[in-house]
PDB file of N, CA and C in Angstrom:
ATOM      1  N   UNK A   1       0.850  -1.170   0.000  1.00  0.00           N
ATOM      2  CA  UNK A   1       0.000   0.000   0.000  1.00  0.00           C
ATOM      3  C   UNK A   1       0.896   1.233   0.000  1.00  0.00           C
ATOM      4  N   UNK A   2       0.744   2.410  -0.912  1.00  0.00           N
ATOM      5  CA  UNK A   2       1.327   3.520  -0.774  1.00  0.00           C
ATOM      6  C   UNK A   2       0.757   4.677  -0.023  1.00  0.00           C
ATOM      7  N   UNK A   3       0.882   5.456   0.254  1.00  0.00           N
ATOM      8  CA  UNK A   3       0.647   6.436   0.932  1.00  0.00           C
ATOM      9  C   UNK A   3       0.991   7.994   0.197  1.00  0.00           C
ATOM     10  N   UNK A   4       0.157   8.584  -0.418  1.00  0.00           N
ATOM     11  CA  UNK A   4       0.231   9.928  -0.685  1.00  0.00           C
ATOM     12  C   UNK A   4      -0.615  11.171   0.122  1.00  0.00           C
ATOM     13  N   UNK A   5       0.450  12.372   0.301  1.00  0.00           N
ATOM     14  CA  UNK A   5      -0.286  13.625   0.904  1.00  0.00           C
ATOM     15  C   UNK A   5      -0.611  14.055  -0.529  1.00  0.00           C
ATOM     16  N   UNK A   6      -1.547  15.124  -0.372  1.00  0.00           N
ATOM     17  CA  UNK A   6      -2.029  15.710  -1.340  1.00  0.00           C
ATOM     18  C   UNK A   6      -2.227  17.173  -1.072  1.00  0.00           C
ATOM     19  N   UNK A   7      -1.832  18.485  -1.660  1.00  0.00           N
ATOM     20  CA  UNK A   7      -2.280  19.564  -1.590  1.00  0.00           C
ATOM     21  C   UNK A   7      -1.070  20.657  -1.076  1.00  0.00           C
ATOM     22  N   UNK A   8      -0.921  21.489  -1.537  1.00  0.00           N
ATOM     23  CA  UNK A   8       0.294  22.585  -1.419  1.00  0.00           C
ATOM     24  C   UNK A   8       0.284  23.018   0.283  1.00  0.00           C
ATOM     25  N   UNK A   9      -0.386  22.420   0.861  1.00  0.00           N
ATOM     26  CA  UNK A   9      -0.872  23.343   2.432  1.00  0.00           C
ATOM     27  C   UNK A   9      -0.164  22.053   3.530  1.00  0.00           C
ATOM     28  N   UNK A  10       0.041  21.142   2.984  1.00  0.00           N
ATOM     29  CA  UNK A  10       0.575  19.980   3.843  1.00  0.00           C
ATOM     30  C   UNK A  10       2.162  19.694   3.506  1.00  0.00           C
ATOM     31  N   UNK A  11       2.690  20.146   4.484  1.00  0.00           N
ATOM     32  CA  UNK A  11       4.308  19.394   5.004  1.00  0.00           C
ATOM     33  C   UNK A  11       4.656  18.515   4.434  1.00  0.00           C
ATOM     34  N   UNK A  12       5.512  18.024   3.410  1.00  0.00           N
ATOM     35  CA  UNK A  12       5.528  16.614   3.140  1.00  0.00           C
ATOM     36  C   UNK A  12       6.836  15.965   3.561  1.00  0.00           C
ATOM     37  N   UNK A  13       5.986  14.326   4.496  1.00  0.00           N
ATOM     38  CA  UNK A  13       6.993  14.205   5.602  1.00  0.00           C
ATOM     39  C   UNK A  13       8.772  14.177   5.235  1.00  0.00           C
ATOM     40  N   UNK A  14       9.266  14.261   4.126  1.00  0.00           N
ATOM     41  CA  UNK A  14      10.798  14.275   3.999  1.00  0.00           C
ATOM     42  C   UNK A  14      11.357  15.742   3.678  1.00  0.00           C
ATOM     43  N   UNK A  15      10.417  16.399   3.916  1.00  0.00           N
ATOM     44  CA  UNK A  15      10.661  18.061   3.851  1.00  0.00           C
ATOM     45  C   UNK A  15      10.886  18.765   4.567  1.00  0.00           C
ATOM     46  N   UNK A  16      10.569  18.609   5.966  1.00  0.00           N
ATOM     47  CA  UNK A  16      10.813  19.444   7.084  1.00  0.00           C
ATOM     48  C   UNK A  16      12.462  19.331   7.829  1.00  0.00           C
ATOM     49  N   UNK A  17      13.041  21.277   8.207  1.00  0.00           N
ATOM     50  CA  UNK A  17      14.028  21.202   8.704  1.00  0.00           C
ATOM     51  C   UNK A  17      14.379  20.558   9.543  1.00  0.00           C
ATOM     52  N   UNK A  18      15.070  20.453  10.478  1.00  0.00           N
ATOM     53  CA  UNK A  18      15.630  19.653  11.629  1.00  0.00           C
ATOM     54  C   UNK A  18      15.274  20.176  12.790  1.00  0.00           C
ATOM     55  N   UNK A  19      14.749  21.243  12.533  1.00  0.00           N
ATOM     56  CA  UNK A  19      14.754  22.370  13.901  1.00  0.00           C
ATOM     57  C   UNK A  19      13.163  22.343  13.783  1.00  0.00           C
ATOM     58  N   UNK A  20      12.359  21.417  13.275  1.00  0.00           N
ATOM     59  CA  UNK A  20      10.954  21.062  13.851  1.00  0.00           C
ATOM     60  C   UNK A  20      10.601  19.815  13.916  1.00  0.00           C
ATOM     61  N   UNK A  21       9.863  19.519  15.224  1.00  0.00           N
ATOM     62  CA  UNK A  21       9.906  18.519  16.352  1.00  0.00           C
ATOM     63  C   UNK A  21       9.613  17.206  15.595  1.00  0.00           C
ATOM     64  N   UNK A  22       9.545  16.329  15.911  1.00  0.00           N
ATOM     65  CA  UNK A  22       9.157  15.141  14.784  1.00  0.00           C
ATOM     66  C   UNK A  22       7.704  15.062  15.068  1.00  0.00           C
ATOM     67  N   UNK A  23       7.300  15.203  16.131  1.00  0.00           N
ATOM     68  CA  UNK A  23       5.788  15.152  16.391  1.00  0.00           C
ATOM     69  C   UNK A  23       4.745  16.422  16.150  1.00  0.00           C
ATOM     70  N   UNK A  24       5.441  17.073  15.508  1.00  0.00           N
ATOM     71  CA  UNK A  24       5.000  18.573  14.534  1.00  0.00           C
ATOM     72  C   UNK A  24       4.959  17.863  13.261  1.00  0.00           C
ATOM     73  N   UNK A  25       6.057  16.938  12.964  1.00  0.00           N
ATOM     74  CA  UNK A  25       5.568  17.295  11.231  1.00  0.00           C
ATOM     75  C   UNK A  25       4.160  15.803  10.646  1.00  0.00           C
ATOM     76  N   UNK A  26       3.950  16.380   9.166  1.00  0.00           N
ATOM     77  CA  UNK A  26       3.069  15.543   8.828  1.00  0.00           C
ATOM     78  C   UNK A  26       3.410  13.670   8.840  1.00  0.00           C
ATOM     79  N   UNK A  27       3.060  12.780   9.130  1.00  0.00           N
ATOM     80  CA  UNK A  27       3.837  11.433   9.600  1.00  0.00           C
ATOM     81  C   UNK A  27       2.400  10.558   9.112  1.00  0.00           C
ATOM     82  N   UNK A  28       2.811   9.380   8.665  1.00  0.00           N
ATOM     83  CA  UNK A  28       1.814   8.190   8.793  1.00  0.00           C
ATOM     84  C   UNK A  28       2.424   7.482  10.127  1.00  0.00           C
ATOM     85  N   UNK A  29       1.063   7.545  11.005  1.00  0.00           N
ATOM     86  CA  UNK A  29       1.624   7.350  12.283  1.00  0.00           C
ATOM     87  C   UNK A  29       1.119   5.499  12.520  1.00  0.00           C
ATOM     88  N   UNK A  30       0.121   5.201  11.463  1.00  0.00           N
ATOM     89  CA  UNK A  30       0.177   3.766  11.633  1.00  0.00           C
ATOM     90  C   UNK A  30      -0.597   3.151  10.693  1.00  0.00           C
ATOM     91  N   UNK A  31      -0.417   2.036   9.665  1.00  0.00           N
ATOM     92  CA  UNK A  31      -0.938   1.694   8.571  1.00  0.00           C
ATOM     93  C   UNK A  31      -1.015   0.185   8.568  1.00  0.00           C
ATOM     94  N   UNK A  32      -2.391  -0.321   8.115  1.00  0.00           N
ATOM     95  CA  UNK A  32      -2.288  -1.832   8.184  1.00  0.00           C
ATOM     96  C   UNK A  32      -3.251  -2.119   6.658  1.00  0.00           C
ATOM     97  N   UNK A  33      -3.770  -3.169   6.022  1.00  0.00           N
ATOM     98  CA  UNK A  33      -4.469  -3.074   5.178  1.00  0.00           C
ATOM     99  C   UNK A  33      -6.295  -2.696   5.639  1.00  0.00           C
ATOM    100  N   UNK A  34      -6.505  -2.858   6.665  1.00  0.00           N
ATOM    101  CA  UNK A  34      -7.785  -2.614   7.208  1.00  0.00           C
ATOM    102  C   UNK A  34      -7.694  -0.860   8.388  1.00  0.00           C
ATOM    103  N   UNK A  35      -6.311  -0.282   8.278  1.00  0.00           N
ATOM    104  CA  UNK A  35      -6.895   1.072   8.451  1.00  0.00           C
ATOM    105  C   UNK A  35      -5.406   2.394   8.379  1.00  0.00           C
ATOM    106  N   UNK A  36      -5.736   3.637   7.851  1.00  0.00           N
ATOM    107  CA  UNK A  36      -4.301   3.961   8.601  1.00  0.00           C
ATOM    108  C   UNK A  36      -4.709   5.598   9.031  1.00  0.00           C
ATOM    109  N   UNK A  37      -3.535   5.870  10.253  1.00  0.00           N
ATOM    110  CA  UNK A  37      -4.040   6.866  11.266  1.00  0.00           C
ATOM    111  C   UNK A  37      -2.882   7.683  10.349  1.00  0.00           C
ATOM    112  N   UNK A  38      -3.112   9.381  10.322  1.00  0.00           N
ATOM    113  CA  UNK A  38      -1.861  10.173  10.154  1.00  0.00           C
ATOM    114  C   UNK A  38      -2.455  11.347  10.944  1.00  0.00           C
ATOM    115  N   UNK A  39      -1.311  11.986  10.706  1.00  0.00           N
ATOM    116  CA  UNK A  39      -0.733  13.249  11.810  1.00  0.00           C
ATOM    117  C   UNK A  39      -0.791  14.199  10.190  1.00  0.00           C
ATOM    118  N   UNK A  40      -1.334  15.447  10.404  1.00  0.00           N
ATOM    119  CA  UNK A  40      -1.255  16.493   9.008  1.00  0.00           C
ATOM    120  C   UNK A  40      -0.611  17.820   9.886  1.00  0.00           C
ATOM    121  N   UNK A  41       0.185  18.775   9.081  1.00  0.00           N
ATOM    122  CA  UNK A  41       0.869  19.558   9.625  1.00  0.00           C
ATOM    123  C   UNK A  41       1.212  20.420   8.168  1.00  0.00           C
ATOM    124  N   UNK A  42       1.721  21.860   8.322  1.00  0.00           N
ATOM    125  CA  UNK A  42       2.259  22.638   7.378  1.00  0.00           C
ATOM    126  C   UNK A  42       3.615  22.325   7.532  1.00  0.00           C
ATOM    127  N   UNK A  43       4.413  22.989   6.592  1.00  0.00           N
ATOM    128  CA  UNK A  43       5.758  22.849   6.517  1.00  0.00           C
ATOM    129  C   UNK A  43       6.862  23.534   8.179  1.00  0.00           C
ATOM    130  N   UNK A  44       6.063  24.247   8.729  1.00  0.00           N
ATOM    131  CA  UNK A  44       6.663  24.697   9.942  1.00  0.00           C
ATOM    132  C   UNK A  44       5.894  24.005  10.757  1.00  0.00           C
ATOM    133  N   UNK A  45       5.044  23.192  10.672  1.00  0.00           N
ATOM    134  CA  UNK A  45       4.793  22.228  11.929  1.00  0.00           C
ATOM    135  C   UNK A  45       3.670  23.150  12.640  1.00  0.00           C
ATOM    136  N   UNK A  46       2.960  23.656  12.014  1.00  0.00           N
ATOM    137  CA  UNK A  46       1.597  24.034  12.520  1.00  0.00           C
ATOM    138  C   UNK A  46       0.540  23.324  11.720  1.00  0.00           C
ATOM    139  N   UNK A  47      -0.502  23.091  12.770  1.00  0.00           N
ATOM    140  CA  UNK A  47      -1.984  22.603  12.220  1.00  0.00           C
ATOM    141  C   UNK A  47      -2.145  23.709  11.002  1.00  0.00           C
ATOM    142  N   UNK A  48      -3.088  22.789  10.049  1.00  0.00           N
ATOM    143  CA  UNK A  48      -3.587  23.092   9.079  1.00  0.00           C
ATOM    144  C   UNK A  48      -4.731  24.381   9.328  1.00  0.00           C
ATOM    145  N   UNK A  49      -5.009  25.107   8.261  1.00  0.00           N
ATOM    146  CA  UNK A  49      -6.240  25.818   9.121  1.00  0.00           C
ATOM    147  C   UNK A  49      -7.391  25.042   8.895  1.00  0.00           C
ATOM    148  N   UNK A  50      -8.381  25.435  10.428  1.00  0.00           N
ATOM    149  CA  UNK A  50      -9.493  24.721  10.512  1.00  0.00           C
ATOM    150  C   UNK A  50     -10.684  24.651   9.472  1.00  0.00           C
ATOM    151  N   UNK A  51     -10.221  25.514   8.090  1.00  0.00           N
ATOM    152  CA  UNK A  51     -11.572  25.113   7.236  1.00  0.00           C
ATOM    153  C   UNK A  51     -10.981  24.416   5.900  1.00  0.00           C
ATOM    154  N   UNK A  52      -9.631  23.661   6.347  1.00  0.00           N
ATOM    155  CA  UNK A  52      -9.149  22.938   5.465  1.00  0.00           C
ATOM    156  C   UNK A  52     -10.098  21.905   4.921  1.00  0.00           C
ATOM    157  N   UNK A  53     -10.470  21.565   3.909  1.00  0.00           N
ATOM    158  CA  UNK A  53     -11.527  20.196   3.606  1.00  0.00           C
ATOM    159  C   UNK A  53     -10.477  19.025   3.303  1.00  0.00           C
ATOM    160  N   UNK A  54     -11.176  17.769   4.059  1.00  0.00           N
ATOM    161  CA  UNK A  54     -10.161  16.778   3.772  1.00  0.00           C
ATOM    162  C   UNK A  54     -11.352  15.701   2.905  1.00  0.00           C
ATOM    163  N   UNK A  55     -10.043  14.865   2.301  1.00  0.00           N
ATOM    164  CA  UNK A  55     -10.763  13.733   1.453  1.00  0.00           C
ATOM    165  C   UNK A  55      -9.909  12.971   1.447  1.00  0.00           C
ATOM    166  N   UNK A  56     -10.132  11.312   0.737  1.00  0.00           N
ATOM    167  CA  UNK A  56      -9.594  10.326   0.346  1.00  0.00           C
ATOM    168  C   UNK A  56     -10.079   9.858  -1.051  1.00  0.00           C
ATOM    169  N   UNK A  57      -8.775   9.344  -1.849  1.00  0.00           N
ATOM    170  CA  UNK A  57      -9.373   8.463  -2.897  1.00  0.00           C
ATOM    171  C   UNK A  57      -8.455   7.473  -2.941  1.00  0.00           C
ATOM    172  N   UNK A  58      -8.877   6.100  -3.340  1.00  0.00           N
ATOM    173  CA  UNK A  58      -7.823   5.172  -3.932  1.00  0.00           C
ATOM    174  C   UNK A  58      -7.642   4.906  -5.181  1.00  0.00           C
ATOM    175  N   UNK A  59      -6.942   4.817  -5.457  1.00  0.00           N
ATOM    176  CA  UNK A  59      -5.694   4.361  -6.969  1.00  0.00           C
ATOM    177  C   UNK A  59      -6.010   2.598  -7.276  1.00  0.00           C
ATOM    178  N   UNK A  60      -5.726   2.682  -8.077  1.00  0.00           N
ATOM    179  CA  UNK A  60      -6.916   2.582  -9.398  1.00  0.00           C
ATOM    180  C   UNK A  60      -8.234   2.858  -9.218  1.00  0.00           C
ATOM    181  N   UNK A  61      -9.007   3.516  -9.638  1.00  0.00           N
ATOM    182  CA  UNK A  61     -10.263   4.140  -9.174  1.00  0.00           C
ATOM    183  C   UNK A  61     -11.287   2.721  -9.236  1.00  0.00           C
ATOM    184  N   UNK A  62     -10.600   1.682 -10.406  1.00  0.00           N
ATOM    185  CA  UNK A  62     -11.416   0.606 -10.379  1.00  0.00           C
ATOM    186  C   UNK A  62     -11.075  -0.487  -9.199  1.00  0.00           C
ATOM    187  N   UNK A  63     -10.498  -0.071  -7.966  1.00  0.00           N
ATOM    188  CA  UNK A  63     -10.203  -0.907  -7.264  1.00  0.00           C
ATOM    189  C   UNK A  63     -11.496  -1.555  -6.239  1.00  0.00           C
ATOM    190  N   UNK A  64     -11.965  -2.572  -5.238  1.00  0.00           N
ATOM    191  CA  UNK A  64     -13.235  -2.783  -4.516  1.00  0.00           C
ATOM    192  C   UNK A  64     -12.713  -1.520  -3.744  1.00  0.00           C
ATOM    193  N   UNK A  65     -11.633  -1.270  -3.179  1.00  0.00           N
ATOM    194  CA  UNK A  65     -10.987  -1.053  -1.710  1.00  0.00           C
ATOM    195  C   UNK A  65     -11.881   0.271  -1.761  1.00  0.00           C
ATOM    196  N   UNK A  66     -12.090   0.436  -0.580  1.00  0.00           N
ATOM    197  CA  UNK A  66     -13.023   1.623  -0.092  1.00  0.00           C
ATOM    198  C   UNK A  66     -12.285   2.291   0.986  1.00  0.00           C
ATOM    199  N   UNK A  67     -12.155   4.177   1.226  1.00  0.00           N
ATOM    200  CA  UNK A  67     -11.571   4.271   2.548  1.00  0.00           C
ATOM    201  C   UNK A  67     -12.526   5.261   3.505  1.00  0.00           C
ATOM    202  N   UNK A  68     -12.791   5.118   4.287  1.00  0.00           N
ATOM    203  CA  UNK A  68     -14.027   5.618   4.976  1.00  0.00           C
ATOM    204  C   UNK A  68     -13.838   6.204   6.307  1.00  0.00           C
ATOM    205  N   UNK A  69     -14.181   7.534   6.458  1.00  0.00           N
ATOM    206  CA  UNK A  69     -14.319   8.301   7.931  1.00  0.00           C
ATOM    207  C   UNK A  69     -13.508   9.436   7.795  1.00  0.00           C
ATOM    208  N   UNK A  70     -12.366   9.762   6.391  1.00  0.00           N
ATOM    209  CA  UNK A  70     -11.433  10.796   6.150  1.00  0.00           C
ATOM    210  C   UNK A  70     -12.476  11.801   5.360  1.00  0.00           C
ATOM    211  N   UNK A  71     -12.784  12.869   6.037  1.00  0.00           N
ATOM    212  CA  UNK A  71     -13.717  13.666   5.520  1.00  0.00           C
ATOM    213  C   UNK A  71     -14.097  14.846   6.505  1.00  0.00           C
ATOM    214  N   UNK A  72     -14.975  15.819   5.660  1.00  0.00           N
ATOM    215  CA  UNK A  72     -14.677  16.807   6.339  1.00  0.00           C
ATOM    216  C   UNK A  72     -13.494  18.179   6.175  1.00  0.00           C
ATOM    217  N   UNK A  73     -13.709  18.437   7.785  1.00  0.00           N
ATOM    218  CA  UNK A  73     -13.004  19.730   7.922  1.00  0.00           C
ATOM    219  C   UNK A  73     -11.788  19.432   8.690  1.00  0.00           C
ATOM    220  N   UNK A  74     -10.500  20.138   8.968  1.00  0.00           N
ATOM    221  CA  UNK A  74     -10.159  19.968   9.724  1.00  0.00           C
ATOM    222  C   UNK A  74     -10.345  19.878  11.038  1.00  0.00           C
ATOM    223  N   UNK A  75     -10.960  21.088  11.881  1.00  0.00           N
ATOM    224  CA  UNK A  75     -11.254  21.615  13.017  1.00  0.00           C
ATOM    225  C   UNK A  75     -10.071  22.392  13.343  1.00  0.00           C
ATOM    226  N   UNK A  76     -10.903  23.096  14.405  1.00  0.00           N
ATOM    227  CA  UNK A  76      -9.530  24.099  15.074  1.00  0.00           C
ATOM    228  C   UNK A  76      -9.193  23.641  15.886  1.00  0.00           C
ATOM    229  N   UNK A  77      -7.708  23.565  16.201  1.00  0.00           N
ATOM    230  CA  UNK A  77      -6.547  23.137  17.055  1.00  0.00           C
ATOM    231  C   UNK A  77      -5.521  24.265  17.020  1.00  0.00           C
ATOM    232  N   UNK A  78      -4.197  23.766  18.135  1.00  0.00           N
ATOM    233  CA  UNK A  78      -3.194  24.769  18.436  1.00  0.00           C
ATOM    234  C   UNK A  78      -2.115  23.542  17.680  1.00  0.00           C
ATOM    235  N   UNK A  79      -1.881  22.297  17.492  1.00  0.00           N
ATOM    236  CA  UNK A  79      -0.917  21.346  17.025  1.00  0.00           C
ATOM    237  C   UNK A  79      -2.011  20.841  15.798  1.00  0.00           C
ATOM    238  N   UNK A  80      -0.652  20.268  15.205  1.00  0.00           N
ATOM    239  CA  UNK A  80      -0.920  19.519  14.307  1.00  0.00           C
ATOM    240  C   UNK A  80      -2.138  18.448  14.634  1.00  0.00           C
ATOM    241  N   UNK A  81      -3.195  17.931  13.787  1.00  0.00           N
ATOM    242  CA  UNK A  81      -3.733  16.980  14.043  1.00  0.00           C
ATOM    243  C   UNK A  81      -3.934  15.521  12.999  1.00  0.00           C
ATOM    244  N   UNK A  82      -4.459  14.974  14.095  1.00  0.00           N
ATOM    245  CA  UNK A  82      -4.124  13.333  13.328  1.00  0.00           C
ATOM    246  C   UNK A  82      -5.802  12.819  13.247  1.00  0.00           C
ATOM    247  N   UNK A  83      -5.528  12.033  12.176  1.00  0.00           N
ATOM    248  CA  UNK A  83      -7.030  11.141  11.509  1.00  0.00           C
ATOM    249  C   UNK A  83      -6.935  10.039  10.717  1.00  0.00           C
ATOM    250  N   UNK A  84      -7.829   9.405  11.107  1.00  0.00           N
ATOM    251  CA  UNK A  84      -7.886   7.768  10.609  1.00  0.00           C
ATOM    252  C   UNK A  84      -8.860   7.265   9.990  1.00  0.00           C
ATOM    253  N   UNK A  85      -8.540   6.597   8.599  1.00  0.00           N
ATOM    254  CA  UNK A  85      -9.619   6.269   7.779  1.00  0.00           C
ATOM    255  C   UNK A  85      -9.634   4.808   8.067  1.00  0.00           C
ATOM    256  N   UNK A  86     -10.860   3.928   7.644  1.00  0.00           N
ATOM    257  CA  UNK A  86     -10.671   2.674   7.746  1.00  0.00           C
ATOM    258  C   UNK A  86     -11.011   2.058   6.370  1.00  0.00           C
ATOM    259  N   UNK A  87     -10.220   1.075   6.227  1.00  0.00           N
ATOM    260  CA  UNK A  87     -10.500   0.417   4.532  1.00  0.00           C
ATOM    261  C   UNK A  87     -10.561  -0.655   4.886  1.00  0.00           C
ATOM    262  N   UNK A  88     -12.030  -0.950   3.568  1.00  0.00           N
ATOM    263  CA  UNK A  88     -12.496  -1.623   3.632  1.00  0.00           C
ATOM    264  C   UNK A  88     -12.083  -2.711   2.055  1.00  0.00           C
ATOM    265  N   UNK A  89     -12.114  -3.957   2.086  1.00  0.00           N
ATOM    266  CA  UNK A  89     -11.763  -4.273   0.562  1.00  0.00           C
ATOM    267  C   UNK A  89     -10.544  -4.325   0.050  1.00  0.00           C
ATOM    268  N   UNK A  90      -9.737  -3.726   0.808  1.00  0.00           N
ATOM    269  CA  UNK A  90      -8.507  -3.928  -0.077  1.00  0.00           C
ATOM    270  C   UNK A  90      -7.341  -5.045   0.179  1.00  0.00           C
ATOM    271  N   UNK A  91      -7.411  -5.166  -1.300  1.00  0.00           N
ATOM    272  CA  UNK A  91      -6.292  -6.185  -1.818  1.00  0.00           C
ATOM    273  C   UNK A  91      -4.690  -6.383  -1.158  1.00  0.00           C
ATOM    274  N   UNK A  92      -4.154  -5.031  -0.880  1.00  0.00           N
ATOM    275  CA  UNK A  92      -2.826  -4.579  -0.867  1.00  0.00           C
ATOM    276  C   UNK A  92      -2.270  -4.269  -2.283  1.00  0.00           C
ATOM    277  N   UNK A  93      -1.720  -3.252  -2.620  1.00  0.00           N
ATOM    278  CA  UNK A  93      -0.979  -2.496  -3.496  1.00  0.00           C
ATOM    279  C   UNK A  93      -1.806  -1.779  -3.794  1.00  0.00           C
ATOM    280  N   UNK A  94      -2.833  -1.094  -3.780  1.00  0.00           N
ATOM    281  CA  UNK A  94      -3.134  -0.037  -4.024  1.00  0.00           C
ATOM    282  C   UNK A  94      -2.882   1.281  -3.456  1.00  0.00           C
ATOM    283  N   UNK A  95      -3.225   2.721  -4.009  1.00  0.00           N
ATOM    284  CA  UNK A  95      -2.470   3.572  -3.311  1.00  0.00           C
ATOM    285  C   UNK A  95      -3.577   4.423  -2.607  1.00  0.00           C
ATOM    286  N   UNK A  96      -3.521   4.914  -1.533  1.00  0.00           N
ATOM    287  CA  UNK A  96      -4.634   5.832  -0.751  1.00  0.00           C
ATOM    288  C   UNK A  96      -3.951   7.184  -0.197  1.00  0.00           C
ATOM    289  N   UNK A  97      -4.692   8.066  -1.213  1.00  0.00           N
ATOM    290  CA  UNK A  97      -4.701   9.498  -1.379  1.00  0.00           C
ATOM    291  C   UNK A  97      -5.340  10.327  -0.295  1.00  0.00           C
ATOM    292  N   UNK A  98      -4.690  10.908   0.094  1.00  0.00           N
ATOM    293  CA  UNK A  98      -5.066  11.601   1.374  1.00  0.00           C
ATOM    294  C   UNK A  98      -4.632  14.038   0.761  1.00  0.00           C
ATOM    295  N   UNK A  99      -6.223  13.711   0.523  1.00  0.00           N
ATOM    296  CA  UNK A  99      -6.391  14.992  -0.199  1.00  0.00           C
ATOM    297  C   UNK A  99      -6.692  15.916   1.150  1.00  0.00           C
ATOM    298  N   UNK A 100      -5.887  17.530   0.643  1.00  0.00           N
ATOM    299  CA  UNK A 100      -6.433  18.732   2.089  1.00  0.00           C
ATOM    300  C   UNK A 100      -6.688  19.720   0.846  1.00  0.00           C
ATOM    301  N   UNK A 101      -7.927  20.381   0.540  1.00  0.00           N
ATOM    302  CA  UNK A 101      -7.898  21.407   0.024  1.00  0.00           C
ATOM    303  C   UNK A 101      -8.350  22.927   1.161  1.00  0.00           C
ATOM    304  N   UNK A 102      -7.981  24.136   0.531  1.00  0.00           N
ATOM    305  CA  UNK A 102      -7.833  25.487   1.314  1.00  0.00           C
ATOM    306  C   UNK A 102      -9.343  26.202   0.611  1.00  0.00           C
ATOM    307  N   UNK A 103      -9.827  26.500   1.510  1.00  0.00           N
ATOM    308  CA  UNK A 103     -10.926  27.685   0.750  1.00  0.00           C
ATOM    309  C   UNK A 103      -9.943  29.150   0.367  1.00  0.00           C
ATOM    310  N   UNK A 104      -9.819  29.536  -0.272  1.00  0.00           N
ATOM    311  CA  UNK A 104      -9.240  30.841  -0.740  1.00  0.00           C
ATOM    312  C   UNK A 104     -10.084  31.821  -0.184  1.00  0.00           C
ATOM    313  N   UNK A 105      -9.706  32.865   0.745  1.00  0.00           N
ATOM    314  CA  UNK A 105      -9.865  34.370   1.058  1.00  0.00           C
ATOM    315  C   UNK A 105      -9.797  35.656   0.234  1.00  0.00           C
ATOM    316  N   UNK A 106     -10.760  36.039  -0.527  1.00  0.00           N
ATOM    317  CA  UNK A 106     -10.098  37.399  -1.335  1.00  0.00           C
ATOM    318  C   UNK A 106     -10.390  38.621  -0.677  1.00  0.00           C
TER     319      UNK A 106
END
């Protein structure tokens, strides 16, 4: 199973300096074929903002595998926060997309 972040607003975990905490940055904090938990963070190790919209998709779109409960908003927090989808159906090797989009302010 692969694991992709998605979206210009999320940290991506081999990106962050040294001089922010490991439990600041974005991390797959635990993955099995029936679920996986992550931690989302910006590139300086702050929570996302709270009207971030989150989603999931899996790769090959024709796959059974289903991932369910990643949705929504972020919420407001002072740290980074963590969320867990659960999948259902899957084979192993497929890839699960872990989308954050930003509402734009003009």
């Amino acid at each position: 199973m692969v694991i992709i972040f998605s979206g210009g607003e999320i940290g991506q975990p081999g990106d962050y300096d040294a001089s922010i905490p490991v439990g600041n940055r974005t991390a797959v904090l635990s993955s099995s074929k029936s679920a996986i938990n992550v931690r989302l963070a910006d590139l300086n190790g702050n929570p996302l903002p709270a009207d971030a919209a989150l989603s999931t998709s899996i790769i090959p779109s024709t796959s059974t595998c289903k991932a369910e409960g990643f949705s929504g908003v972020i919420g407001n927090s002072t740290e980074p926060t963590s969320h867990g989808v659960v999948l259902d159906s899957c084979a192993g090797g497929e890839i699960v997309l872990f989308k954050v989009g930003i509402k734009w302010r003009w």
